[in-house]
C-alpha atoms as a PDB file:
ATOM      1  CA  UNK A   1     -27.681  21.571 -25.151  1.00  0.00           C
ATOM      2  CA  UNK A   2     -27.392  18.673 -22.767  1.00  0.00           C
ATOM      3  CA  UNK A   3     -30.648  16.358 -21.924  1.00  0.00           C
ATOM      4  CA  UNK A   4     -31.581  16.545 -18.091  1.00  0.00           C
ATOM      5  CA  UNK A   5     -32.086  18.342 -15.234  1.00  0.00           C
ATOM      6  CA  UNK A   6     -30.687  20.534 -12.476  1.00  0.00           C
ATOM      7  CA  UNK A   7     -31.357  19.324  -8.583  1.00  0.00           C
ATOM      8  CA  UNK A   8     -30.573  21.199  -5.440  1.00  0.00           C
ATOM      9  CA  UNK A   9     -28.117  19.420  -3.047  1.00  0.00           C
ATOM     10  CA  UNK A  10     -27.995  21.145   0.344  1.00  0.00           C
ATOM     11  CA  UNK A  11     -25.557  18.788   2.016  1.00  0.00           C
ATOM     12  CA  UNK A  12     -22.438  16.559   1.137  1.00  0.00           C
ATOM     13  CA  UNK A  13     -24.640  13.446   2.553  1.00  0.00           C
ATOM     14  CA  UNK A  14     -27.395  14.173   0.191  1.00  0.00           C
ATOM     15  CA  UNK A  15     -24.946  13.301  -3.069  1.00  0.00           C
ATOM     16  CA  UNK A  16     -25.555   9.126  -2.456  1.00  0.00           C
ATOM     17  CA  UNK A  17     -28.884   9.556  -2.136  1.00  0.00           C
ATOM     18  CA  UNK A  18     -29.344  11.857  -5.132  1.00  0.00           C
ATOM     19  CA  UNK A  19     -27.513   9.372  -7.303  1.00  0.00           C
ATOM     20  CA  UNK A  20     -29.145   6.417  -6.191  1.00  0.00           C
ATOM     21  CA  UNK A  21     -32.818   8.285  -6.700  1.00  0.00           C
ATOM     22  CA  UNK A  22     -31.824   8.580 -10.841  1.00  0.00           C
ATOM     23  CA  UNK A  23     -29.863   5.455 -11.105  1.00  0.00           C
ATOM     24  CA  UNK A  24     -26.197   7.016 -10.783  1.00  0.00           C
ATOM     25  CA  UNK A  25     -23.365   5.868  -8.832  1.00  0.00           C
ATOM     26  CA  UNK A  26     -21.414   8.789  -7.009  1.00  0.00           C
ATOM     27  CA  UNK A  27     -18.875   8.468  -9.709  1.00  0.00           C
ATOM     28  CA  UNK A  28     -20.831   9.257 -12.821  1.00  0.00           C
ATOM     29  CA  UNK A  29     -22.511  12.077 -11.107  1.00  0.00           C
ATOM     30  CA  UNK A  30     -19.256  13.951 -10.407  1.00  0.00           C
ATOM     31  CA  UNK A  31     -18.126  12.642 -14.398  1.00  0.00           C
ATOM     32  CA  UNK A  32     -21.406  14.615 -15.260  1.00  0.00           C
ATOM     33  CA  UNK A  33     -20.235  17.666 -13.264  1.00  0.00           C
ATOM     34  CA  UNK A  34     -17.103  18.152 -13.436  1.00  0.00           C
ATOM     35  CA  UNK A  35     -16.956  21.774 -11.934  1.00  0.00           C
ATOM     36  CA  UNK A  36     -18.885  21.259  -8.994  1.00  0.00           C
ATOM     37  CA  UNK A  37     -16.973  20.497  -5.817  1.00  0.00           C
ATOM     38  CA  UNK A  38     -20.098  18.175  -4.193  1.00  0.00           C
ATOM     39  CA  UNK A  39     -19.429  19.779  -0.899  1.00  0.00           C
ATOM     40  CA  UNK A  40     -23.171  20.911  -0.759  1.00  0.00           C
ATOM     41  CA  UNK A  41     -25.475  23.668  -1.178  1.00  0.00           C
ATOM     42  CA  UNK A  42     -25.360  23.571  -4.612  1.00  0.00           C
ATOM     43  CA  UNK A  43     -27.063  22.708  -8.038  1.00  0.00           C
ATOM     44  CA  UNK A  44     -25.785  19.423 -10.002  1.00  0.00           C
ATOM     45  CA  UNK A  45     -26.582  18.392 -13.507  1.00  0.00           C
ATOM     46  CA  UNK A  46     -28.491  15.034 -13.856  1.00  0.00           C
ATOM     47  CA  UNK A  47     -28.231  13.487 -17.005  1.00  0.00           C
ATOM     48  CA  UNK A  48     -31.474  12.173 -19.152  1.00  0.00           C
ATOM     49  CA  UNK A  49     -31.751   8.540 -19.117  1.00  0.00           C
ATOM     50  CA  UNK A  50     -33.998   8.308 -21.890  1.00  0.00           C
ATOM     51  CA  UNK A  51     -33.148  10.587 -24.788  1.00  0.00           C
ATOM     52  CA  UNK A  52     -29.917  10.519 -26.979  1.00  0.00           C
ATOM     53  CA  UNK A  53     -28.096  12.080 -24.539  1.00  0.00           C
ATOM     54  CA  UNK A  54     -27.944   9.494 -22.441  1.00  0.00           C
ATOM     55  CA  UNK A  55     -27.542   6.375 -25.479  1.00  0.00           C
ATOM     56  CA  UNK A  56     -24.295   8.353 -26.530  1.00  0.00           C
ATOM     57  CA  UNK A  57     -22.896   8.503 -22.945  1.00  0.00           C
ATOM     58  CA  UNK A  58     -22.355   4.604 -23.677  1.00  0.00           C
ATOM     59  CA  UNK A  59     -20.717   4.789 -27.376  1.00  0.00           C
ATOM     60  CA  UNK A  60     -17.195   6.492 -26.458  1.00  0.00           C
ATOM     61  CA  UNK A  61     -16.151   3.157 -26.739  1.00  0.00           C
ATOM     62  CA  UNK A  62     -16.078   3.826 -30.740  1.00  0.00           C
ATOM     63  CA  UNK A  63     -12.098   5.049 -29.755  1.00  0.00           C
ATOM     64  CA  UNK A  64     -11.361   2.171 -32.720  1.00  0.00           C
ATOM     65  CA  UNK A  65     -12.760   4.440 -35.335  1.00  0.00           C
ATOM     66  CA  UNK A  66     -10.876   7.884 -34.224  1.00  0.00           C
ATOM     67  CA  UNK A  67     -10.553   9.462 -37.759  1.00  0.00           C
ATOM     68  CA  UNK A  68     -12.878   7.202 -39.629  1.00  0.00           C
ATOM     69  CA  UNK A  69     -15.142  10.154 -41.452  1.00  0.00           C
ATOM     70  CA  UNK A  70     -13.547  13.007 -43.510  1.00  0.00           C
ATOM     71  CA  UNK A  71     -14.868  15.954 -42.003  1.00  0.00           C
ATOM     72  CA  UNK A  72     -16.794  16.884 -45.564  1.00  0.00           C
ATOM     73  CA  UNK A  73     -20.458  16.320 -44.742  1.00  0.00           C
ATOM     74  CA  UNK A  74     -22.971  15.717 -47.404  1.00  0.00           C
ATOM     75  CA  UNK A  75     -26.328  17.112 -47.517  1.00  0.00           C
ATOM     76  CA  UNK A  76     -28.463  13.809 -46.042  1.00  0.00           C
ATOM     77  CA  UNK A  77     -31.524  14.081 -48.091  1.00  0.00           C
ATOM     78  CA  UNK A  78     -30.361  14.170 -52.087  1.00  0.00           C
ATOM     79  CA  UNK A  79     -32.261  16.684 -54.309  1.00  0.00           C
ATOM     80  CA  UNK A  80     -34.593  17.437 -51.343  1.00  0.00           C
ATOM     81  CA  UNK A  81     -32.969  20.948 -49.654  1.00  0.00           C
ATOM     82  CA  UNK A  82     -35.924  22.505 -47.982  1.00  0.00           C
ATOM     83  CA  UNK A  83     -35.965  22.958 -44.270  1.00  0.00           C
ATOM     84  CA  UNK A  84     -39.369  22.868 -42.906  1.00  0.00           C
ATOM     85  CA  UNK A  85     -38.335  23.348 -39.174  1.00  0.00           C
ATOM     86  CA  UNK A  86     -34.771  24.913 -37.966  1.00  0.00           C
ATOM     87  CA  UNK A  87     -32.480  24.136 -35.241  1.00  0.00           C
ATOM     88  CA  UNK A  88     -32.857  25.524 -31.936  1.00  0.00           C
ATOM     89  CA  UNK A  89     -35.841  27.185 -30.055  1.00  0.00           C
ATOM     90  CA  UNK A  90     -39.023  25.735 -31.125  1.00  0.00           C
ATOM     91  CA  UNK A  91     -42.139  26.900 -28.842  1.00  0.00           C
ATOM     92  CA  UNK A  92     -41.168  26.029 -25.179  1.00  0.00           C
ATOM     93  CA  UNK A  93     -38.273  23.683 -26.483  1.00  0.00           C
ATOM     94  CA  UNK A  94     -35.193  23.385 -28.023  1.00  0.00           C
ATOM     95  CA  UNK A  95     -35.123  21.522 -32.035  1.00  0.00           C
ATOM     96  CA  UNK A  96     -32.314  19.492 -31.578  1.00  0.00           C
ATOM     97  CA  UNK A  97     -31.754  19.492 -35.130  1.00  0.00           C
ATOM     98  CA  UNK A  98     -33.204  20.184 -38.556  1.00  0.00           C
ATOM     99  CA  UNK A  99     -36.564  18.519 -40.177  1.00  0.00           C
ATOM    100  CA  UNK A 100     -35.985  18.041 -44.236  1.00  0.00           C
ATOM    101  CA  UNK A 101     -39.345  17.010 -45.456  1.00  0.00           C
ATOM    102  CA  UNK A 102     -39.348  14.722 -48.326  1.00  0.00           C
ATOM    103  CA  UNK A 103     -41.913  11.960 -49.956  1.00  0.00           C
ATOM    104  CA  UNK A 104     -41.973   8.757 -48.241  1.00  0.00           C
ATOM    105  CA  UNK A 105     -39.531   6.019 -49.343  1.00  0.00           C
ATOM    106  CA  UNK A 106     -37.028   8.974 -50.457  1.00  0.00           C
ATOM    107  CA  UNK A 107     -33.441   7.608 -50.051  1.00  0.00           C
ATOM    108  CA  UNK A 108     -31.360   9.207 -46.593  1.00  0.00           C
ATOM    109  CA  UNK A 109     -27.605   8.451 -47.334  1.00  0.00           C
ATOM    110  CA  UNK A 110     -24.906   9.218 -44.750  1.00  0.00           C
ATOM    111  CA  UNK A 111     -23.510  12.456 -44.506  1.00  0.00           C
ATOM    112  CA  UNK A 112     -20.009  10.628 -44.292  1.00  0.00           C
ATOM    113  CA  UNK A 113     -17.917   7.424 -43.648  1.00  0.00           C
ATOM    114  CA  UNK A 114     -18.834   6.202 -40.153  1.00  0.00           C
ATOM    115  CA  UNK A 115     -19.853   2.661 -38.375  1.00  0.00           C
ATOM    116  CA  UNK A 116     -23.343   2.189 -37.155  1.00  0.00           C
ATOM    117  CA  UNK A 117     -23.632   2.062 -33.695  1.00  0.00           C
ATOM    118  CA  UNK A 118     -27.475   2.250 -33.224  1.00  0.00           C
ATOM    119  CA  UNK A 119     -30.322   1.001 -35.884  1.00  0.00           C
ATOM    120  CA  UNK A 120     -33.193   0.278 -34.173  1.00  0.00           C
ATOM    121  CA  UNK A 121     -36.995   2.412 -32.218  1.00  0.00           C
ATOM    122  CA  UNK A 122     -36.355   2.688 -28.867  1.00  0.00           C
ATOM    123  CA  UNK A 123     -35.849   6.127 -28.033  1.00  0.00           C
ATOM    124  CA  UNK A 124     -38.733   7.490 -27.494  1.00  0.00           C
ATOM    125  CA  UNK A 125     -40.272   9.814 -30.109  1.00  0.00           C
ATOM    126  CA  UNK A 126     -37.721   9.228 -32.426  1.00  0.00           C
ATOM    127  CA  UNK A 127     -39.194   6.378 -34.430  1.00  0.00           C
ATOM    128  CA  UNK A 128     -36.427   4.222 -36.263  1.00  0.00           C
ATOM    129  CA  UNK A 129     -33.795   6.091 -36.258  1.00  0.00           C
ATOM    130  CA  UNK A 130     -29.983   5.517 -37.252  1.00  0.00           C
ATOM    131  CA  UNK A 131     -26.925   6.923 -35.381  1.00  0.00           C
ATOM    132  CA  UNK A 132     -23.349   6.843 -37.195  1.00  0.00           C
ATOM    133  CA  UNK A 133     -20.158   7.376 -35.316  1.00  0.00           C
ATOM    134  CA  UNK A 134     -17.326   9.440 -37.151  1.00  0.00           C
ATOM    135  CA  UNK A 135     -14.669   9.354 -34.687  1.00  0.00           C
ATOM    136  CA  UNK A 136     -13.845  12.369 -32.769  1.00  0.00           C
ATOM    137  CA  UNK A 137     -16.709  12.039 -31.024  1.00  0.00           C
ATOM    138  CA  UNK A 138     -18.772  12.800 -33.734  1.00  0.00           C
ATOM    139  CA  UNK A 139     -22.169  11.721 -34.210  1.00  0.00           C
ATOM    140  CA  UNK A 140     -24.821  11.975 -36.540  1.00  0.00           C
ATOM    141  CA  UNK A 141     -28.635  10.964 -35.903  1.00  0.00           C
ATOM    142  CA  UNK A 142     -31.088  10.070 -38.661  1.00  0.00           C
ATOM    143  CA  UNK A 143     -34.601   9.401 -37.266  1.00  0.00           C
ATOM    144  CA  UNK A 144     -38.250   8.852 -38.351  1.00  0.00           C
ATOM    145  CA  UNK A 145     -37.648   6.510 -41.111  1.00  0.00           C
ATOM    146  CA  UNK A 146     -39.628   4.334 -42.559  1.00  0.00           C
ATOM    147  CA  UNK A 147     -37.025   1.533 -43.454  1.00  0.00           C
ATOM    148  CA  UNK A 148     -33.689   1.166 -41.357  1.00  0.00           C
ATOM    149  CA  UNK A 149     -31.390  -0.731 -44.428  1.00  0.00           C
ATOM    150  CA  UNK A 150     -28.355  -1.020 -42.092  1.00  0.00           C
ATOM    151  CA  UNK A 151     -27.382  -2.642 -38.776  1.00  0.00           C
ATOM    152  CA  UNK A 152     -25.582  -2.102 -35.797  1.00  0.00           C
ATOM    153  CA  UNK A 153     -21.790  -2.384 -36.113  1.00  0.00           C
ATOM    154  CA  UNK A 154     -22.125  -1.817 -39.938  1.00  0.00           C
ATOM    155  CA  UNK A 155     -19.438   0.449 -41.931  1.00  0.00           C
ATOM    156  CA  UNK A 156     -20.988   2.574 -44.050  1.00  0.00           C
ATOM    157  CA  UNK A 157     -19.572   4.942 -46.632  1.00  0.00           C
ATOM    158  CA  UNK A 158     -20.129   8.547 -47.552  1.00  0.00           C
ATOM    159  CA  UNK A 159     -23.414   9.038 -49.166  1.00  0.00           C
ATOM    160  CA  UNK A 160     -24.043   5.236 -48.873  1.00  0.00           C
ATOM    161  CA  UNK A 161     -27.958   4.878 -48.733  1.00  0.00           C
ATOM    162  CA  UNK A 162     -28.439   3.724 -45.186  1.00  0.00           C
ATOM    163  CA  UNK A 163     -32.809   4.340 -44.885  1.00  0.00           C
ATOM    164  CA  UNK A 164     -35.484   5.366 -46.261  1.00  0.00           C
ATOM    165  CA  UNK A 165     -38.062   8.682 -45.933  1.00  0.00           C
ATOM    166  CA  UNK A 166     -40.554   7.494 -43.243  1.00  0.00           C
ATOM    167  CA  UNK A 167     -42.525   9.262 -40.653  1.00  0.00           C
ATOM    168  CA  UNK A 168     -42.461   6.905 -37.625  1.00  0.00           C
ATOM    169  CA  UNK A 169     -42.278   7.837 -34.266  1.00  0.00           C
ATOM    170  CA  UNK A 170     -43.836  11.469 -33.137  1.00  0.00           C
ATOM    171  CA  UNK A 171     -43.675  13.419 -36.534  1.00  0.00           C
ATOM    172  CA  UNK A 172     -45.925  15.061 -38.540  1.00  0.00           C
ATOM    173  CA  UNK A 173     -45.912  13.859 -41.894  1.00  0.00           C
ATOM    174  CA  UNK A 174     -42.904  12.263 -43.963  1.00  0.00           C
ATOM    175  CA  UNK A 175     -39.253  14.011 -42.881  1.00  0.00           C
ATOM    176  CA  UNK A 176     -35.775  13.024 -41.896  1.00  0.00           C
ATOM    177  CA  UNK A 177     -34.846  14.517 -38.460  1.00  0.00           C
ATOM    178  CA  UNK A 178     -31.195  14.721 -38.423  1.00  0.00           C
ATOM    179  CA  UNK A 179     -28.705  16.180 -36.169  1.00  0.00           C
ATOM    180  CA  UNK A 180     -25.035  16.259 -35.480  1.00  0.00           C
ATOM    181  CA  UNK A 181     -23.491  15.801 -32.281  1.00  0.00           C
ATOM    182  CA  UNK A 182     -20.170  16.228 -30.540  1.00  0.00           C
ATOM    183  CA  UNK A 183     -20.003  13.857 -27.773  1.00  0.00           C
ATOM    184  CA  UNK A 184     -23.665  14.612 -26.619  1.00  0.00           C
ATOM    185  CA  UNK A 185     -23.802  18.831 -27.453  1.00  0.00           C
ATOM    186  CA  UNK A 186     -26.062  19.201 -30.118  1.00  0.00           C
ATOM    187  CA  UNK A 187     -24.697  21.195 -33.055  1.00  0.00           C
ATOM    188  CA  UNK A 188     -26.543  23.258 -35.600  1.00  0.00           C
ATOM    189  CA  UNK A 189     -26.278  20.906 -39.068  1.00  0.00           C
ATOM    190  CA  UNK A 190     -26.507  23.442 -41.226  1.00  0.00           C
ATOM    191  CA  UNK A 191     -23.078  24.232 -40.272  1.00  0.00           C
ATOM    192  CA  UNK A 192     -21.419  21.450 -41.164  1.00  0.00           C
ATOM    193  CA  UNK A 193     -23.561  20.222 -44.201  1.00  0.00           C
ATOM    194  CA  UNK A 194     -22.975  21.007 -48.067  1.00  0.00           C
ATOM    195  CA  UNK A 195     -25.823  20.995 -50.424  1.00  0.00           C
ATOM    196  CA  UNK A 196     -24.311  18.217 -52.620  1.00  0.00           C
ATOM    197  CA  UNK A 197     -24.669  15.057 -54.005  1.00  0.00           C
ATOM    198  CA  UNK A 198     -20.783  14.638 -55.066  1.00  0.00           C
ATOM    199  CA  UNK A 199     -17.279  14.392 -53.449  1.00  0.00           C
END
């Protein structure tokens, strides 16, 4: 599920304009629809500039770390399995991943080897929050922590601890928020996690 919205062109004229209203060129526009033809009358895609969405449309530069993680994803919270709220439709919006409730100050490690390419609270909502590149596009997001106990352009390891149990930003009570991404599509985690604390 992409972060955005949808707007009616009716005329090839109107594209410019369009872009320059959401702080696009003409280029990225077409980059972010690549099966429209931009003739007119029709409905383009205009990418979120303030969720995740739009932060990982700037990290395909990570092409240095193609085949960095193994593929084998640990479970993020040790000894803490329960899911308190599931990804995908939550009320009138979508759970972008899955909330694993845990006390405050619990260890988060990383689900596998990757290089840090955001540690910091400026997406809104998310609190601090931690995202680790994989290669392949891969992405994994680790947000409202208390503690952030690794920086940008860090290597970490598999099931390195890389934060702490918090419940910053707009949560209720102490959880880790975590979800997976392929270039920005948001994946269901419990796909691609294991329940384990080993190799």
């Amino acid at each position: 599920m992409k972060s955005g919205q949808y707007v009616y062109v009716e005329t090839p004229s109107e594209f410019s304009k369009v872009a320059k209203t959401y702080g696009y060129t003409l280029k990225e526009l077409k980059l972010a629809n690549p099966d429209k033809s931009f003739q007119g009358r029709e409905w383009i895609f205009i990418p979120s500039k303030v969720g995740i969405a739009y932060f990982l449309k700037d990290t395909y530069v990570v092409e240095d770390y193609a085949n960095l993680g193994t593929g084998r994803f640990l479970w993020p919270v040790p000894n803490f399995y329960r899911v308190s709220s599931q990804f995908g439709p939550r009320g009138r919006k979508h759970h972008d991943g899955i909330d694993i409730p845990a006390p405050r100050g619990t260890p988060i490690v990383a689900v596998d080897t990757g290089v840090v390419i955001y540690s910091d609270n400026g997406i809104r909502g998310y609190g601090n929050m931690i995202v680790l590149a994989h290669g392949n596009d891969m992405f994994t997001v680790y947000a409202h922590n208390r503690k952030n106990k690794v920086d940008k352009g860090e290597r970490v390891k598999r099931g390195q601890i890389i934060a702490e149990i918090g419940n910053t930003g707009r949560s209720t009570g102490p959880h880790l928020h975590f979800e997976i991404r392929i270039k920005d599509v948001v994946r269901n985690p419990q796909q691609y996690l294991s329940q384990s604390s080993g190799n």
